[in-house]
C-alpha atoms as a PDB file:
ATOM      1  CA  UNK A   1       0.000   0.000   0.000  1.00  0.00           C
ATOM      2  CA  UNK A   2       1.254   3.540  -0.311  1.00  0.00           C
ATOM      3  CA  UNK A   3      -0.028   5.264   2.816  1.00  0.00           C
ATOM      4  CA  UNK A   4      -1.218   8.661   0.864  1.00  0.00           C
ATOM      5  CA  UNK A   5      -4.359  10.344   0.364  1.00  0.00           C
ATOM      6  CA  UNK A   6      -6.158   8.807  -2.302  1.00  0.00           C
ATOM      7  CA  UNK A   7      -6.564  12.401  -3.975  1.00  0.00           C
ATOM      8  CA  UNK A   8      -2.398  13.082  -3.402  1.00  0.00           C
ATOM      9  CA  UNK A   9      -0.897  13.875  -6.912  1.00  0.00           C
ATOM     10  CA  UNK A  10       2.822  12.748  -7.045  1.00  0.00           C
ATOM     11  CA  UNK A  11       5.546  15.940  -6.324  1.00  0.00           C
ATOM     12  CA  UNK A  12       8.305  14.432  -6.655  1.00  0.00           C
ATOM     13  CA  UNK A  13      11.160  11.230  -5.863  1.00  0.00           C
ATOM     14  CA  UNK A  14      14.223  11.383  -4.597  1.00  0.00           C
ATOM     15  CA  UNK A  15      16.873   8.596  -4.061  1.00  0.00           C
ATOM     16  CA  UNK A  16      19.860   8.793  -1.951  1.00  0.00           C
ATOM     17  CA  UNK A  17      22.220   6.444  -0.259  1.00  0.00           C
ATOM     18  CA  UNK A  18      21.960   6.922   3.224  1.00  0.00           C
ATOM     19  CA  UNK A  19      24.806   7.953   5.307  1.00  0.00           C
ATOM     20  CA  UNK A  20      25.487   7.489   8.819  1.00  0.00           C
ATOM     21  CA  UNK A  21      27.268  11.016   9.205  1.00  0.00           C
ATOM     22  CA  UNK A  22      27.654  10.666  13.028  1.00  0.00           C
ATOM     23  CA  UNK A  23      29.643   7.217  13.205  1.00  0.00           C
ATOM     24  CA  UNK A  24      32.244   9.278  14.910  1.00  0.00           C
ATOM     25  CA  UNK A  25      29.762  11.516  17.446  1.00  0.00           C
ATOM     26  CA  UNK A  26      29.456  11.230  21.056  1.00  0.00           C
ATOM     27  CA  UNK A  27      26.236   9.570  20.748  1.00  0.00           C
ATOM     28  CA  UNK A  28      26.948   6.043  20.587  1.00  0.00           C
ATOM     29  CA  UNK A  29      23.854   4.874  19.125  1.00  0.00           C
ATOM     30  CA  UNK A  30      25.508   5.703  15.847  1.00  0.00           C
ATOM     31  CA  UNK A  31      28.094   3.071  16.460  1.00  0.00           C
ATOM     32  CA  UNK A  32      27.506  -0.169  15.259  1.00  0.00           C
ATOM     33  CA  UNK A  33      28.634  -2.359  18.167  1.00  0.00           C
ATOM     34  CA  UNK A  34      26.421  -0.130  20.797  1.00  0.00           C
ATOM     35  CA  UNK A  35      23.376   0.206  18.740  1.00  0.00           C
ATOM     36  CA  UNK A  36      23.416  -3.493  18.380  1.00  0.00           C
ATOM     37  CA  UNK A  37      23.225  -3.496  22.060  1.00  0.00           C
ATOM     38  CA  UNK A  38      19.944  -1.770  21.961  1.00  0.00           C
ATOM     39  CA  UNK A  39      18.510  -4.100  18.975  1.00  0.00           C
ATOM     40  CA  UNK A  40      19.628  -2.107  15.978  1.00  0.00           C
ATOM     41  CA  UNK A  41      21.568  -3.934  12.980  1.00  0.00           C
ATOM     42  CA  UNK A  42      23.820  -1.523  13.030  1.00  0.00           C
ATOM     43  CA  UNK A  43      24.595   2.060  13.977  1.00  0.00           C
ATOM     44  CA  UNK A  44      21.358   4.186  13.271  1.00  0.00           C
ATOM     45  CA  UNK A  45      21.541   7.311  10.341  1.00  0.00           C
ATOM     46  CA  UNK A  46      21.049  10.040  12.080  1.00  0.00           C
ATOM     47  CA  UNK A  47      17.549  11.868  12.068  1.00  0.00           C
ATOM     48  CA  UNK A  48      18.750  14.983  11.068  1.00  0.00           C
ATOM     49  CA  UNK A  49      19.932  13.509   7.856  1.00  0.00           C
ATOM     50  CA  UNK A  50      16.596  11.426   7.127  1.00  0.00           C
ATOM     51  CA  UNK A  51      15.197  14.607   8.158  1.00  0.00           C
ATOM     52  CA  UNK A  52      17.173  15.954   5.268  1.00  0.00           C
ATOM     53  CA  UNK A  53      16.395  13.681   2.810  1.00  0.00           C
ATOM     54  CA  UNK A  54      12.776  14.330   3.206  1.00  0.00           C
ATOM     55  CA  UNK A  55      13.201  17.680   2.397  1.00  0.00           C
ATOM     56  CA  UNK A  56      15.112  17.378  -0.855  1.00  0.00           C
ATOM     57  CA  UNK A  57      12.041  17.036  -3.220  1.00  0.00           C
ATOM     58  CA  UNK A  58      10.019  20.125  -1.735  1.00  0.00           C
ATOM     59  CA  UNK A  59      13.431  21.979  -1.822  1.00  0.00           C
ATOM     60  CA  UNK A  60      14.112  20.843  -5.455  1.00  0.00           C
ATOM     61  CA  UNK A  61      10.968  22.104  -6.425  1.00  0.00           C
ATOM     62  CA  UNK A  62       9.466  24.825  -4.392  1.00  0.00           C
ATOM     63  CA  UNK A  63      13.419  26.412  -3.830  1.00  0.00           C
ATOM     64  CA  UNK A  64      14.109  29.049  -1.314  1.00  0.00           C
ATOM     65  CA  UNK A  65      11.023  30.298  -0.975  1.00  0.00           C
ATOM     66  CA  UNK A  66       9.945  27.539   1.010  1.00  0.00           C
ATOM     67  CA  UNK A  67      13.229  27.599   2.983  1.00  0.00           C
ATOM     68  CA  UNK A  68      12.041  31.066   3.718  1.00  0.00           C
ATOM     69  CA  UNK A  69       8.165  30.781   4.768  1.00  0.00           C
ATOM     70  CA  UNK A  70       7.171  27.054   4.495  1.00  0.00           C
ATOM     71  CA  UNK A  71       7.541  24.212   7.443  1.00  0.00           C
ATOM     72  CA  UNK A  72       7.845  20.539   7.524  1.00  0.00           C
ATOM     73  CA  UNK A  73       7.171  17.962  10.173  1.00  0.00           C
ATOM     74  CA  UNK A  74       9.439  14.035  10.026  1.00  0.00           C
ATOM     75  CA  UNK A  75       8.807  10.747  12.831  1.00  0.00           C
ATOM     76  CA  UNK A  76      11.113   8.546  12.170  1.00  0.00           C
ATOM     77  CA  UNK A  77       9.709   4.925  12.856  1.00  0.00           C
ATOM     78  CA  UNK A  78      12.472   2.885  11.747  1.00  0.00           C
ATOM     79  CA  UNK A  79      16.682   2.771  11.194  1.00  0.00           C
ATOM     80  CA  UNK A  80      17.983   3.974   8.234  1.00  0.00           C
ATOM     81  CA  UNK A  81      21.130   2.197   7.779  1.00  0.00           C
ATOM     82  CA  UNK A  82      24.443   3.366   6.119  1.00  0.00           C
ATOM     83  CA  UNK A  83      24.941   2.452   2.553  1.00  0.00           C
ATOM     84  CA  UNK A  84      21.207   1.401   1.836  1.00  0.00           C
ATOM     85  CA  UNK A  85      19.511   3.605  -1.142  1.00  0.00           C
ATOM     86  CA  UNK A  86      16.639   5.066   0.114  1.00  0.00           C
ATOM     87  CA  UNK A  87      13.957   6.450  -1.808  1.00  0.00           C
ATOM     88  CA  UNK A  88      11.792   9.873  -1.153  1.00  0.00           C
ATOM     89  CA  UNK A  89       8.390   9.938  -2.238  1.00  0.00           C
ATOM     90  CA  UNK A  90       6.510  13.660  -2.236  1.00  0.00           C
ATOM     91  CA  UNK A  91       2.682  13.578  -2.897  1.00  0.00           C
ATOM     92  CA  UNK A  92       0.708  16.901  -3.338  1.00  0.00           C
ATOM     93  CA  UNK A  93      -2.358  16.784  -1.859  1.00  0.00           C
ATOM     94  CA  UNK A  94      -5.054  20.498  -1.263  1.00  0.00           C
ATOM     95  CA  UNK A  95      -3.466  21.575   1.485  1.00  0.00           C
ATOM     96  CA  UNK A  96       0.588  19.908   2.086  1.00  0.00           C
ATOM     97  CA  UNK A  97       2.576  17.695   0.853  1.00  0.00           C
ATOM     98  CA  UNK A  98       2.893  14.035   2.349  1.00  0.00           C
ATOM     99  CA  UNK A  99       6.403  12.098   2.387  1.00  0.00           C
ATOM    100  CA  UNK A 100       7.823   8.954   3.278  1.00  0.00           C
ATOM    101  CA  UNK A 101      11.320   7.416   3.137  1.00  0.00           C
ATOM    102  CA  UNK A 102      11.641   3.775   2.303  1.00  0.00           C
ATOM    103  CA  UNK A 103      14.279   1.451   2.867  1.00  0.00           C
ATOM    104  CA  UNK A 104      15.212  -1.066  -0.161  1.00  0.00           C
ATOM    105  CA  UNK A 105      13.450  -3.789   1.990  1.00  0.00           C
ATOM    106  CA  UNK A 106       9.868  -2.044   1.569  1.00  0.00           C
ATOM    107  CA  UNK A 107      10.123  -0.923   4.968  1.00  0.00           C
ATOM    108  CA  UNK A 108       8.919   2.628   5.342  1.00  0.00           C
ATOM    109  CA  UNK A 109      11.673   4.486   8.115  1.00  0.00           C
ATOM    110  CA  UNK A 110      10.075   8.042   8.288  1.00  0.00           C
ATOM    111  CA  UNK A 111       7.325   9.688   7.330  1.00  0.00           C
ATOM    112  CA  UNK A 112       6.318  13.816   6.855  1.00  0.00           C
ATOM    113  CA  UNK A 113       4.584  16.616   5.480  1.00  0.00           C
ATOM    114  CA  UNK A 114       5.517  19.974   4.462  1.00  0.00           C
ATOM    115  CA  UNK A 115       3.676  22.958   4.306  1.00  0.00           C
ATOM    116  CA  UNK A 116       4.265  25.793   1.728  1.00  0.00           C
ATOM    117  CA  UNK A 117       3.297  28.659   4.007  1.00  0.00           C
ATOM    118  CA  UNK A 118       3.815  29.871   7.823  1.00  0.00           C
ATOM    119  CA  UNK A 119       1.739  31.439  10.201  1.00  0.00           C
ATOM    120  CA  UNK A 120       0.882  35.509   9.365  1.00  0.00           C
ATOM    121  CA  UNK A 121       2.645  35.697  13.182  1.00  0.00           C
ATOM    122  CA  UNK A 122       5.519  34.787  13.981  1.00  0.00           C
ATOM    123  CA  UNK A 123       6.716  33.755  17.367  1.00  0.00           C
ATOM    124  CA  UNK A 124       7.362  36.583  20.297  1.00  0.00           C
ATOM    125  CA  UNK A 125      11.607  36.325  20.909  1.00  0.00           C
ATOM    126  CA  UNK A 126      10.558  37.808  24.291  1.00  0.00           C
ATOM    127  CA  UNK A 127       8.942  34.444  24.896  1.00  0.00           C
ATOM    128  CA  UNK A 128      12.225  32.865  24.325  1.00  0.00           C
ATOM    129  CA  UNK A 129      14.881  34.204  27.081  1.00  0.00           C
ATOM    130  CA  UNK A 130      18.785  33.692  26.549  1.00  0.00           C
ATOM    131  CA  UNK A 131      20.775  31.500  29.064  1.00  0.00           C
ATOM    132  CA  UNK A 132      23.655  30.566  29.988  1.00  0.00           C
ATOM    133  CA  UNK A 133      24.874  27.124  28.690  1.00  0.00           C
ATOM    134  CA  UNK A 134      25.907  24.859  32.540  1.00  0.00           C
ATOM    135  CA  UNK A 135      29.691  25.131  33.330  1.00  0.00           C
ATOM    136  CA  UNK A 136      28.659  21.235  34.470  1.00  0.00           C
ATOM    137  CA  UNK A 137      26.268  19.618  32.998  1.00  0.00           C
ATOM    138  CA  UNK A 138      23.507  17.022  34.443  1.00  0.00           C
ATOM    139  CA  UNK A 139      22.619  14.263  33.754  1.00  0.00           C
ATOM    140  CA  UNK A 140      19.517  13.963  31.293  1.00  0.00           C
ATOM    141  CA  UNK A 141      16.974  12.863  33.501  1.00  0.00           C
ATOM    142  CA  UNK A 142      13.446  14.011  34.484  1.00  0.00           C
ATOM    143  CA  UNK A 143      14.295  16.667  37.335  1.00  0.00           C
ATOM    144  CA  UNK A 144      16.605  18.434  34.646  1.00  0.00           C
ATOM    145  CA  UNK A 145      14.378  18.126  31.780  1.00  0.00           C
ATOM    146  CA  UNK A 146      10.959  19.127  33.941  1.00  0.00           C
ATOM    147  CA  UNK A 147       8.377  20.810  31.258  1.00  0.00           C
ATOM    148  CA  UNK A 148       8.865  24.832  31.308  1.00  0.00           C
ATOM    149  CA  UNK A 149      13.053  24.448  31.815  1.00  0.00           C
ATOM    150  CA  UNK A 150      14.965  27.306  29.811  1.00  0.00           C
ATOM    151  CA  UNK A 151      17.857  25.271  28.621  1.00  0.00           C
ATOM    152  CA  UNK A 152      21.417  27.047  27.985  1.00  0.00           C
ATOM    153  CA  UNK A 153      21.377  28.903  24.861  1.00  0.00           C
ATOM    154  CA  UNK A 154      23.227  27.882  21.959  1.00  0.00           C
ATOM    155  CA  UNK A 155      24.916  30.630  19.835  1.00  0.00           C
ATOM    156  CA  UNK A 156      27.333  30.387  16.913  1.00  0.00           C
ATOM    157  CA  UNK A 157      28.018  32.295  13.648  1.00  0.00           C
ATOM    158  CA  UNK A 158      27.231  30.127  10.288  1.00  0.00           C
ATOM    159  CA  UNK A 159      30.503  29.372   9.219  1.00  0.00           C
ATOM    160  CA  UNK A 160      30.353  28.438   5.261  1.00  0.00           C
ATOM    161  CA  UNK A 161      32.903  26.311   4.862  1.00  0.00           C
ATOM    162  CA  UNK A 162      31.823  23.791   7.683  1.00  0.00           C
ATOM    163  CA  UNK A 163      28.310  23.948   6.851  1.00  0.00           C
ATOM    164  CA  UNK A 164      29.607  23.523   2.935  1.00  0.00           C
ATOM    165  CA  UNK A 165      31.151  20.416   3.942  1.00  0.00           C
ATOM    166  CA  UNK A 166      28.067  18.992   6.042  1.00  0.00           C
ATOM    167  CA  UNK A 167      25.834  19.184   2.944  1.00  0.00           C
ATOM    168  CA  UNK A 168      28.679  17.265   1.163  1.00  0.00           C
ATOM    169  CA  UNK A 169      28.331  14.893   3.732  1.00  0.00           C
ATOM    170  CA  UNK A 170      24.271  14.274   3.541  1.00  0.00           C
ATOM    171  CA  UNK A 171      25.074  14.298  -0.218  1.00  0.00           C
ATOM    172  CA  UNK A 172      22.696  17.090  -1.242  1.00  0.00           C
ATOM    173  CA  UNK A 173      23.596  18.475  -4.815  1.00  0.00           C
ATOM    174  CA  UNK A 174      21.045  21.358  -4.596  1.00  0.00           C
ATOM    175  CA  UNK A 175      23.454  24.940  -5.472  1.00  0.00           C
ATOM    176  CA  UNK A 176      21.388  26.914  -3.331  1.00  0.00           C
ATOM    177  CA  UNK A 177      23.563  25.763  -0.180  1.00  0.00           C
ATOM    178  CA  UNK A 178      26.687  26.494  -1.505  1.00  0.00           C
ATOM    179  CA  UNK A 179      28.799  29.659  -1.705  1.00  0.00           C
ATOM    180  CA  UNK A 180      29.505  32.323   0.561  1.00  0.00           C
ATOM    181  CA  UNK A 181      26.065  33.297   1.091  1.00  0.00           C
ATOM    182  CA  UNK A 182      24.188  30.126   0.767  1.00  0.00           C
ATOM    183  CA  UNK A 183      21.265  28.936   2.908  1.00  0.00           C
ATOM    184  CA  UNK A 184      21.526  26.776   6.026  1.00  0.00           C
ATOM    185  CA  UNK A 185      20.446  23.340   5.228  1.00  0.00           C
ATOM    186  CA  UNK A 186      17.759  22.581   7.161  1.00  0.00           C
ATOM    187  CA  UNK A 187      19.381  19.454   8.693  1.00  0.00           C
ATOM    188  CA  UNK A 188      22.343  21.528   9.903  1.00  0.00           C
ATOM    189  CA  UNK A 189      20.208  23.642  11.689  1.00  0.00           C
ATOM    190  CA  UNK A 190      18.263  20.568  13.559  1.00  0.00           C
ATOM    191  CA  UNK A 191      21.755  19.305  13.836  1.00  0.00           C
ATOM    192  CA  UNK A 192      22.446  22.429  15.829  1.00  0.00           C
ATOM    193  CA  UNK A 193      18.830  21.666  17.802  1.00  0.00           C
ATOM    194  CA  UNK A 194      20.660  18.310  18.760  1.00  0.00           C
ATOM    195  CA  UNK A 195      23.546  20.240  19.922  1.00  0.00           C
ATOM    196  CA  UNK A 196      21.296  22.010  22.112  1.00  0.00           C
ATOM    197  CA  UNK A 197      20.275  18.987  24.221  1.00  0.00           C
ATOM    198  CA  UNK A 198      23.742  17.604  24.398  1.00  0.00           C
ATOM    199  CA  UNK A 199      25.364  20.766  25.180  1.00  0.00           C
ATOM    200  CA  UNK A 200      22.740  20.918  28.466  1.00  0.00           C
ATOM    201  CA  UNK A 201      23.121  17.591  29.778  1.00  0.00           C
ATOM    202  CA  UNK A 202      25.100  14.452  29.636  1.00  0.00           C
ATOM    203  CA  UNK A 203      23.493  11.528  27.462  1.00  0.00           C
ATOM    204  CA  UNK A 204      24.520   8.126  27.160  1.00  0.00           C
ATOM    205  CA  UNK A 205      23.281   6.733  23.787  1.00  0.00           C
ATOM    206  CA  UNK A 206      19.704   8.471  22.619  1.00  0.00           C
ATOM    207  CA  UNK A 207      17.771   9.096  19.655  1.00  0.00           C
ATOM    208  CA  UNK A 208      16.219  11.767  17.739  1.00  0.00           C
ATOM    209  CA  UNK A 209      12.504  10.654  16.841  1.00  0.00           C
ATOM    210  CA  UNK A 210      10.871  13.541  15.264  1.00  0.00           C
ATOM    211  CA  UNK A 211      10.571  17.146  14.298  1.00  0.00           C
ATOM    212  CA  UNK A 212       8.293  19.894  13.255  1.00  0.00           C
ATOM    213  CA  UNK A 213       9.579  23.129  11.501  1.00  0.00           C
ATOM    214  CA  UNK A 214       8.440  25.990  10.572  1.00  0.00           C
ATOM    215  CA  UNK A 215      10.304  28.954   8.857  1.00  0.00           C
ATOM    216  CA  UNK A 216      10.085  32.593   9.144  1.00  0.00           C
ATOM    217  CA  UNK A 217      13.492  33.894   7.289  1.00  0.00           C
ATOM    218  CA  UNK A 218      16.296  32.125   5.270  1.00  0.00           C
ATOM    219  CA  UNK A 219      19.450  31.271   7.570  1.00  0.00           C
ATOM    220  CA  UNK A 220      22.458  32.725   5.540  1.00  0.00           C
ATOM    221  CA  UNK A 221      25.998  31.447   6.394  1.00  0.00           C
ATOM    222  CA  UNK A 222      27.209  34.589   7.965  1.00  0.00           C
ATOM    223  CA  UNK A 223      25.073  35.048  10.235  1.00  0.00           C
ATOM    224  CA  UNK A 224      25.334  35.158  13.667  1.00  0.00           C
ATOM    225  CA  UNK A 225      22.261  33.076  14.982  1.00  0.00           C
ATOM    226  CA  UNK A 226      21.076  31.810  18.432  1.00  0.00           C
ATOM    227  CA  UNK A 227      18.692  28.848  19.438  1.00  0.00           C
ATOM    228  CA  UNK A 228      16.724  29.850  22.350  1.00  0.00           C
ATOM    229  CA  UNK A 229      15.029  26.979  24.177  1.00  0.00           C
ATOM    230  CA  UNK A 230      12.955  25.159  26.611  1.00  0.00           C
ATOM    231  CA  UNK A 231      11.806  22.100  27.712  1.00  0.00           C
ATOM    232  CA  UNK A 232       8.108  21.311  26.140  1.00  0.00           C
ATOM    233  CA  UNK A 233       7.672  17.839  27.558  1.00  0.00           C
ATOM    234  CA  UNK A 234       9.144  15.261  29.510  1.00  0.00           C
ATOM    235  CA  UNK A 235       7.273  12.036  29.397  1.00  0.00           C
ATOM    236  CA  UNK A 236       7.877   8.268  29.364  1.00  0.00           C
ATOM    237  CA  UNK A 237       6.422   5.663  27.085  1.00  0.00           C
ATOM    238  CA  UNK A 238       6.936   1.795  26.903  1.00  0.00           C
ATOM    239  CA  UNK A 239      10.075   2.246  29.047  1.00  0.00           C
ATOM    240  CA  UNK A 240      11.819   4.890  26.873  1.00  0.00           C
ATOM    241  CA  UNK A 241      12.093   8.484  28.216  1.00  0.00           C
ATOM    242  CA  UNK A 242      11.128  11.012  26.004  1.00  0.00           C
ATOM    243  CA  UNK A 243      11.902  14.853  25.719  1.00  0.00           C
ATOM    244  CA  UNK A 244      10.495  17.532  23.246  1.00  0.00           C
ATOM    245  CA  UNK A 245      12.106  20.767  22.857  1.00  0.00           C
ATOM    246  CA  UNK A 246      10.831  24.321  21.984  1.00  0.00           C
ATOM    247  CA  UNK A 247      13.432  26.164  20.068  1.00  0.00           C
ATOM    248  CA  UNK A 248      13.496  29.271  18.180  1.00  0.00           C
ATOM    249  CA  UNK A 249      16.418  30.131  16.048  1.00  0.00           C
ATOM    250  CA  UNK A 250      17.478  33.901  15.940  1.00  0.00           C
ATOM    251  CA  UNK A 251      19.387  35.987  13.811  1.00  0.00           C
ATOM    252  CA  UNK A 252      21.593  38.784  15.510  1.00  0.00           C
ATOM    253  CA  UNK A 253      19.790  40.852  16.926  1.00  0.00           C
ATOM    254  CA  UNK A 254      16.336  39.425  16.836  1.00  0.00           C
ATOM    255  CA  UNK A 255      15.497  37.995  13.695  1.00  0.00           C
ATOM    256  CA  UNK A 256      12.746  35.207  13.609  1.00  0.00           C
ATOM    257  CA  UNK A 257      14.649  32.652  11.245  1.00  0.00           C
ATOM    258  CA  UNK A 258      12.678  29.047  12.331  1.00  0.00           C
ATOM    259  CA  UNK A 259      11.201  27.257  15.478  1.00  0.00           C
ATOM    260  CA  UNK A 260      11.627  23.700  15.834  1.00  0.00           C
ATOM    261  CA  UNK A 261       9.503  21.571  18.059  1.00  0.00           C
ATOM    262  CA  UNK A 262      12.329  18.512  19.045  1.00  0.00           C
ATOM    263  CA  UNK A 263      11.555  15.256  19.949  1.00  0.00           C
ATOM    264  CA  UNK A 264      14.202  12.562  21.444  1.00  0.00           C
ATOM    265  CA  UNK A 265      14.355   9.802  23.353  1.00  0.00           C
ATOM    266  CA  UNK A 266      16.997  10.983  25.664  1.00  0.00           C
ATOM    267  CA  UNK A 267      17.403   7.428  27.591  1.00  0.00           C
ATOM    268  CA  UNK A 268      16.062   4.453  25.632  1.00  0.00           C
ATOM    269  CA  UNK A 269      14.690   1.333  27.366  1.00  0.00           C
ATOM    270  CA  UNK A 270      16.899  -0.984  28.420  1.00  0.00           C
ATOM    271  CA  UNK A 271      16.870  -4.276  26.089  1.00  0.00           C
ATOM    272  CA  UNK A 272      16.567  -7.437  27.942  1.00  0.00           C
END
């Protein structure tokens, strides 16, 4: 079956080979002798990048202008593994435009929509206070993930050669994120979201589940931008512990650029 609306008109396919661009990361569930400890066949793709591939289509066709006002949510529901060619299927339907990813196997890994427009408002940056990042970090548990934490802020400028060189490594050909003013891919910014959580407490192996964007203004390498966030949620279900993350990215000195709603399982069940 093909899991879209019956009156979805096909958008656009996309096929990739999937790369596991964190084999080297702190987070150990990208290495394949710990993620087989949790189940896994091997070490897991990262989200961001599946994340990535679901936006190539809509990006290929709809261009900057939907880097600039449109939004996209992903759940990813199974691994991606590295080296399999995955293929990215956009349907149109009235009002969005469904996605999936799908593993050579017929399994389908993630799932999304995109959106070609954003809400007339955007969010208030008063609503979204700057912190210090901890000198020591906790541990990620539920007393310092409690719903309605401001985490640490994460600030950086958007250096082009480094984010040059992590669309190389998703392997997206598109020219509009390269050159000295290109646009922030949006997996490099929800890589930064992950940065976020790690840079606030100290994880053992965990994994990114879903996210839902929504843009406001195109992220230009250059700019000096900061991701202001709090905890949404803090929840467990079927043993895993869950977090979700409001963030909104700003542009020096208050420039609306996107706000993510994160979801991770910060500390997955133990498997018997």
């Amino acid at each position: 079956m093909s899991g879209h609306s019956p009156s979805a008109e096909p958008f656009g396919t996309y096929r990739v080979l999937a790369r596991n661009i964190a084999s080297d990361s702190d987070n150990k569930i990208h290495d394949d002798t710990v993620a087989r400890q949790y189940g896994f066949a091997g070490g897991l793709v990262p989200g961001i990048a599946v994340f990535g591939y679901l936006t190539r289509p809509v990006v290929a066709r709809l261009g900057a202008q939907w880097l600039a006002r449109g939004g996209a949510s992903g759940r990813f529901m199974q691994p991606c593994y590295d080296g399999e060619e995955i293929t990215v299927v956009a349907h149109n339907t009235n009002d969005h435009i469904e996605l999936t990813v799908q593993r050579p196997d017929g399994v389908v890994c993630a799932r999304g929509s995109a959106r070609t427009s954003s809400p007339s408002a955007e969010p208030d940056v008063a609503n979204y206070p700057i912190a210090p990042l901890p000198v020591m970090r906790p541990p990620a548990a539920a007393s310092a993930l409690a719903a309605g934490t401001v985490l640490g802020t994460l600030g950086l400028r958007l250096d082009a050669r480094k984010a040059i060189a992590f669309v190389d490594a998703v392997g997206d050909d598109l020219p509009l994120y390269r050159g000295a003013d290109g646009i922030a891919h949006p997996a490099l910014l929800l890589a930064l979201a992950n940065r976020v959580l790690a840079r606030n407490v100290v994880l053992g192996p965990w994994i990114h589940t879903a996210s839902e964007v929504t843009h406001y203004s195109l992220a230009r390498y250059g700019q000096t931008i900061s991701l202001r966030t709090r905890v949404a949620e803090c929840f467990e279900r079927k043993g895993h512990e869950f977090v979700v993350l409001d963030i909104l990215v700003v542009a020096d000195p208050d420039h609306v650029v996107q706000h993510i709603r994160h979801t991770a399982i910060y500390k997955p069940r133990a498997v018997s």
